[in-house]
Protein backbone atom coordinates (compact mmCIF):
# COMPACT_ATOMS: atom_id res chain seq x y z
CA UNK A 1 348.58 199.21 79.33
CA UNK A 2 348.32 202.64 78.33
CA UNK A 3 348.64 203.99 74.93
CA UNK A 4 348.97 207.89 74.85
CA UNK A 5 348.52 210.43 71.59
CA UNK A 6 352.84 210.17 70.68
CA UNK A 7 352.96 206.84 70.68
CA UNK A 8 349.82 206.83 68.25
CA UNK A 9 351.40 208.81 66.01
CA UNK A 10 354.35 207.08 66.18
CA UNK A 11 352.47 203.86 64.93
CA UNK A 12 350.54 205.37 61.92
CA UNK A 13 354.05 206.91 60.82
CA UNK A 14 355.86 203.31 60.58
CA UNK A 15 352.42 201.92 59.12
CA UNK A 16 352.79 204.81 56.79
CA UNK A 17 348.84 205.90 57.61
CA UNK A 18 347.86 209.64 57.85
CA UNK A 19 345.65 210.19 60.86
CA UNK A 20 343.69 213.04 61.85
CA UNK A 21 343.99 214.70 65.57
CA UNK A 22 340.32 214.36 66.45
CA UNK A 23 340.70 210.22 65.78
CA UNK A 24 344.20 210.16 67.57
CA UNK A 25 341.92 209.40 71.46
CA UNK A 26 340.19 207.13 70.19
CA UNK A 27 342.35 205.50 68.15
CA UNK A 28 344.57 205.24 71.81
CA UNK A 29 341.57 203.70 73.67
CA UNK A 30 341.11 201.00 70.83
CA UNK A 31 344.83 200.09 70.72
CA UNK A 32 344.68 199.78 74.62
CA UNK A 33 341.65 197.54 74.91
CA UNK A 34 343.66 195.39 72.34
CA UNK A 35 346.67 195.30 74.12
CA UNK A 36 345.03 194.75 77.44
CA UNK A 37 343.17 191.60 75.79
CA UNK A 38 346.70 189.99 74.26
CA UNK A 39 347.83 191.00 78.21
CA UNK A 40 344.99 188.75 79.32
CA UNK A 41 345.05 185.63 76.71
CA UNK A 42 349.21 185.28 77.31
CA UNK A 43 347.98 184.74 81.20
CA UNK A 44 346.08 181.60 80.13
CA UNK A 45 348.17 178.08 81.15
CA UNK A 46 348.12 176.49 77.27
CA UNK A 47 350.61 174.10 78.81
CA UNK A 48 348.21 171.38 78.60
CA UNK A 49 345.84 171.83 75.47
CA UNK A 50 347.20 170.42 72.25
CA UNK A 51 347.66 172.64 69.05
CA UNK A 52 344.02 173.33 66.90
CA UNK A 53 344.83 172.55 63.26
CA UNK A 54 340.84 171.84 62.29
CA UNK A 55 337.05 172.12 64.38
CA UNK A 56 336.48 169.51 62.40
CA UNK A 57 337.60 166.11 64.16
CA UNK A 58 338.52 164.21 61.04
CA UNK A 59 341.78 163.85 59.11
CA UNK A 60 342.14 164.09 55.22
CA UNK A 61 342.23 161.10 53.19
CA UNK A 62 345.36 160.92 51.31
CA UNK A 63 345.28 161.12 47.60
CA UNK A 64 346.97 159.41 45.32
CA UNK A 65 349.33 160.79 43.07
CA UNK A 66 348.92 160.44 39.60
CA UNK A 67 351.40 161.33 36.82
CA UNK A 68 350.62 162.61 33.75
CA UNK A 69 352.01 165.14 30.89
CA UNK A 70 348.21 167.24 30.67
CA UNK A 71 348.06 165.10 27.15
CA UNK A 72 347.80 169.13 26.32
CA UNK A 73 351.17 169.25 24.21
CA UNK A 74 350.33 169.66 20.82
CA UNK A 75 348.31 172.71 21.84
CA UNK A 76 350.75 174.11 23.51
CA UNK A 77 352.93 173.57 20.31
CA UNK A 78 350.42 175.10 18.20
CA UNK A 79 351.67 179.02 20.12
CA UNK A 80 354.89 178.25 18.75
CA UNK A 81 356.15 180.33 15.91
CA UNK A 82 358.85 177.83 15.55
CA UNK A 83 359.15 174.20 17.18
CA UNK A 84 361.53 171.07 16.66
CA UNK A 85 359.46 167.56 17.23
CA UNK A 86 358.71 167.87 20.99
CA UNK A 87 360.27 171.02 21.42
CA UNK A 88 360.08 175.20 21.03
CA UNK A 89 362.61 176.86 19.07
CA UNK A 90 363.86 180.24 20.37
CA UNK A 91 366.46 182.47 19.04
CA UNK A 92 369.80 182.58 21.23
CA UNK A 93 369.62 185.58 23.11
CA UNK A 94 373.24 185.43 24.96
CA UNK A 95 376.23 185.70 23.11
């Protein structure tokens, strides 16, 4: 597939990129070779090869999920100008 000089320009204005004339042929050869590669890998039959999640052949160990409050509250409470017990007191801001 062939890219000409317009159609160049055409991209950099949607990407919103200022380009200069003298990079405009090469910028058309690079954006060709790439195009001309995606050509060539949506030739390949994947049909048969199962989806890559990892290189690695070995699944994750499940964790187990542990609740807890951080046991952090009463220094969060500390920040508080104002606070009820358990709780921050704010002043009502809608009437």
């Amino acid at each position: 597939m062939s890219i000409d000089k317009n159609q160049v320009k055409k991209v950099a204005k949607l990407s919103r990129i200022s380009l200069d004339d003298s990079k405009l042929e090469s910028l058309s050869k690079d954006l060709a070779s790439i195009l001309n590669f995606v050509e060539q890998l949506n030739k390949l039959d994947t049909k048969k090869i199962e989806p890559l999640t990892s290189v690695v052949n070995k699944t994750l160990d499940p964790r187990k999920d542990k609740i807890n409050d951080g046991e952090i509250k009463n220094e969060i409470l500390k920040n508080s100008p104002e606070k009820n017990e358990d709780f921050f007191i704010v002043p009502k801001v809608v009437e």
